[in-house]
Protein backbone atom coordinates (compact mmCIF):
# COMPACT_ATOMS: atom_id res chain seq x y z
CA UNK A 1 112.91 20.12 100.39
CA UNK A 2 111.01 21.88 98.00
CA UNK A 3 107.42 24.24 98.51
CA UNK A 4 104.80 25.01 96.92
CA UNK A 5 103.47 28.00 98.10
CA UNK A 6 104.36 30.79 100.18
CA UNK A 7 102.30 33.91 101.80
CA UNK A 8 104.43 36.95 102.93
CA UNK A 9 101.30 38.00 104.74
CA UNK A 10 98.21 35.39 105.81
CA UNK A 11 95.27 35.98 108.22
CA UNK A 12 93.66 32.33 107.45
CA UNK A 13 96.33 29.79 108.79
CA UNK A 14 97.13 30.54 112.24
CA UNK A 15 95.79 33.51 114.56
CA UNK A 16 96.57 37.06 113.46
CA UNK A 17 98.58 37.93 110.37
CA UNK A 18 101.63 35.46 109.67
CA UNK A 19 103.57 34.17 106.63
CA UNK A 20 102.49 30.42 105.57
CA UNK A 21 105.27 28.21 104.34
CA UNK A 22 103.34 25.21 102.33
CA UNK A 23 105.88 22.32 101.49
CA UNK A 24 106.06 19.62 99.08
CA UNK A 25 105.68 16.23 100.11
CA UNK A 26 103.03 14.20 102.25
CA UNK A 27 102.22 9.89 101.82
CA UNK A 28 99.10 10.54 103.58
CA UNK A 29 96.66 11.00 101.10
CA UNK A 30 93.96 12.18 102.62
CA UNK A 31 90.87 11.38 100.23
CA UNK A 32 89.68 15.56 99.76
CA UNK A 33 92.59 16.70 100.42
CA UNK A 34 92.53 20.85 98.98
CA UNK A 35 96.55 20.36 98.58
CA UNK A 36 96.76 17.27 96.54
CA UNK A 37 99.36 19.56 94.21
CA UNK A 38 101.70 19.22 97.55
CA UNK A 39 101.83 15.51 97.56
CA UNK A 40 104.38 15.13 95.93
CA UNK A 41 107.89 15.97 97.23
CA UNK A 42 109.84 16.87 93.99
CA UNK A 43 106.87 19.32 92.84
CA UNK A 44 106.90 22.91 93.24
CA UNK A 45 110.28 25.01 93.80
CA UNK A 46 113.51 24.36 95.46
CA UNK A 47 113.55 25.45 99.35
CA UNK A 48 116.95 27.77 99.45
CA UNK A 49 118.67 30.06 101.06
CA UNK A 50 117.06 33.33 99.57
CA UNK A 51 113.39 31.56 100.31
CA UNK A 52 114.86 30.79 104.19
CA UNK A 53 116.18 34.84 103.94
CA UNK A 54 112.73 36.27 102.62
CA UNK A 55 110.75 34.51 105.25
CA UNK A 56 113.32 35.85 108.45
CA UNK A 57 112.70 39.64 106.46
CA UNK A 58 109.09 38.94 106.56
CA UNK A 59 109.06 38.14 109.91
CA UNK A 60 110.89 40.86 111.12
CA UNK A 61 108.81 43.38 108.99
CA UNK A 62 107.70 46.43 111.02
CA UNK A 63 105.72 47.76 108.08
CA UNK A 64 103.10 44.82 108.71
CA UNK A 65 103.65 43.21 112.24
CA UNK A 66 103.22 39.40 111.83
CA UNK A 67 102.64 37.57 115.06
CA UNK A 68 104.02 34.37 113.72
CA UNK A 69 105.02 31.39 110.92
CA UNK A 70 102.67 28.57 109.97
CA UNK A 71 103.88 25.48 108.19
CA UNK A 72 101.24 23.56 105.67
CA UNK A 73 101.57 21.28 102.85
CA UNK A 74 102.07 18.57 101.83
CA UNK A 75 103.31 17.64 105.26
CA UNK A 76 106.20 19.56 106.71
CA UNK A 77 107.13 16.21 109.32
CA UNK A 78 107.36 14.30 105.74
CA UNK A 79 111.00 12.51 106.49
CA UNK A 80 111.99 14.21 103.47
CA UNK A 81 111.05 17.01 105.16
CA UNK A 82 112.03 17.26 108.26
CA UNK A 83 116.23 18.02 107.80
CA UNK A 84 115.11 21.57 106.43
CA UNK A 85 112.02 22.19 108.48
CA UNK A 86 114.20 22.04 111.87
CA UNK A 87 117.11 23.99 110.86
CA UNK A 88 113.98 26.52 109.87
CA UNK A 89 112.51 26.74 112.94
CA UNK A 90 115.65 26.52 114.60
CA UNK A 91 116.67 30.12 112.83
CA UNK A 92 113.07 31.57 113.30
CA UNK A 93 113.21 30.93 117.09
CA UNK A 94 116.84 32.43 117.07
CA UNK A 95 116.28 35.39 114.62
CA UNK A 96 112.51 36.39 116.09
CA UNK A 97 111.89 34.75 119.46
CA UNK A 98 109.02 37.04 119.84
CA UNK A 99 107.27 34.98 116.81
CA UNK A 100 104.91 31.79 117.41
CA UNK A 101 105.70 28.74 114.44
CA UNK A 102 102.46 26.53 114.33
CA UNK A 103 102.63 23.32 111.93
CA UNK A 104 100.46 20.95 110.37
CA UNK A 105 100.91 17.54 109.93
CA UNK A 106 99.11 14.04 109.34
CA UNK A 107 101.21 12.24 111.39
CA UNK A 108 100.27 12.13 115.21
CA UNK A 109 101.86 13.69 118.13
CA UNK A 110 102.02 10.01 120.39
CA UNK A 111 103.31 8.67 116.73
CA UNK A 112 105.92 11.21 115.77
CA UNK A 113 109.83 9.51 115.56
CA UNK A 114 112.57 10.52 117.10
CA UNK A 115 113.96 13.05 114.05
CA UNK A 116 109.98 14.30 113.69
CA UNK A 117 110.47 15.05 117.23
CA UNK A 118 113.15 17.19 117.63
CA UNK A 119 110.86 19.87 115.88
CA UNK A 120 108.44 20.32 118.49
CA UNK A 121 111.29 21.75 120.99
CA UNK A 122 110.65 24.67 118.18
CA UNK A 123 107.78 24.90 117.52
CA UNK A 124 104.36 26.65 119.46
CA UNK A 125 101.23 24.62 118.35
CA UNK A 126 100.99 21.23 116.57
CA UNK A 127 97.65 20.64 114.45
CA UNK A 128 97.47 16.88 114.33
CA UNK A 129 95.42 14.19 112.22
CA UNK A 130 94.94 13.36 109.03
CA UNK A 131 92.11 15.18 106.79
CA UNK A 132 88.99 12.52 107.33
CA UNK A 133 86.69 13.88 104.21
CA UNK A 134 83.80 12.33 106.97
CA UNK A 135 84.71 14.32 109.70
CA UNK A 136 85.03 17.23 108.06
CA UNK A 137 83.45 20.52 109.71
CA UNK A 138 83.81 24.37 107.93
CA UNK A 139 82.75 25.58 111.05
CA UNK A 140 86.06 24.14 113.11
CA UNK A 141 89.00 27.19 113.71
CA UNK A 142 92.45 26.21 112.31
CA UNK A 143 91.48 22.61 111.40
CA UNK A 144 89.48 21.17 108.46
CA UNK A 145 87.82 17.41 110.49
CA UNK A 146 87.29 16.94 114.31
CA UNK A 147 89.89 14.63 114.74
CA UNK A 148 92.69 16.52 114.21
CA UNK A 149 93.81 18.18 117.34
CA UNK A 150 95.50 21.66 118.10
CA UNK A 151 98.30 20.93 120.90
CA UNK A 152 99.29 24.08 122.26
CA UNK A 153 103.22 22.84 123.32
CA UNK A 154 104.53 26.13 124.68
CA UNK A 155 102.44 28.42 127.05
């Protein structure tokens, strides 16, 4: 897997102050998209260890208390994707249980397969939908059209 950006410390993608992991890779498209420069999966840097060992330090920060870890692209459910994502939330839920994970993806929760799956055992909240450029409302918290939908998995 590779990423394009990350954010040791974010207050935009997710409630309170978090890091934001934004992956390469996503076949969805979405006509004004803001990430098209995450489309594609080969582009940005190599996911690795010392990337998977910066964001567990971040996390686990005292200087700046983060309440959690969001996931952006691209799409981090891309296939592609999905080997690295789960052994990352896997780790984050085992190294900071006190931490919340929200992800985005285009793909649908009633749609997801069976590997796509096995991340939401990990994960807190799953923002669903693709970007629809007509639906699109600035006003709308953690989601950029009205048809995506915030499922809140773990209470």
């Amino acid at each position: 897997m590779n990423y394009q950006q990350y954010f040791p410390l974010d207050v935009v993608n997710g409630p309170g102050t978090r890091c934001t992991l934004f992956v390469s890779g996503c076949e969805h498209q979405c006509r004004g998209c803001y990430n098209q420069s995450t489309w594609n999966p080969c582009s940005g840097h190599e996911f690795d260890r010392d990337m998977v060992a910066q964001i567990i330090s971040d996390l686990k920060d005292t200087r700046v208390k983060r309440r959690g870890l969001s996931l952006s692209g691209g799409d981090p459910l891309f296939p592609a994707n999905v080997p690295a994502i789960l052994a990352l939330v896997q780790l984050v839920k085992r190294e900071c249980p006190d931490k919340d994970i929200w992800l985005w993806s285009g793909y649908l929760l009633e749609e997801l397969s069976a590997e796509q799956s096995q991340v939401l055992d990990y994960i807190d909240v799953l923002v669903d939908g693709k970007f629809e450029q007509q639906l699109a409302d600035p006003s709308l918290q953690f989601r950029g059209s009205s048809n995506q939908v915030i499922h809140h998995l773990k209470q």
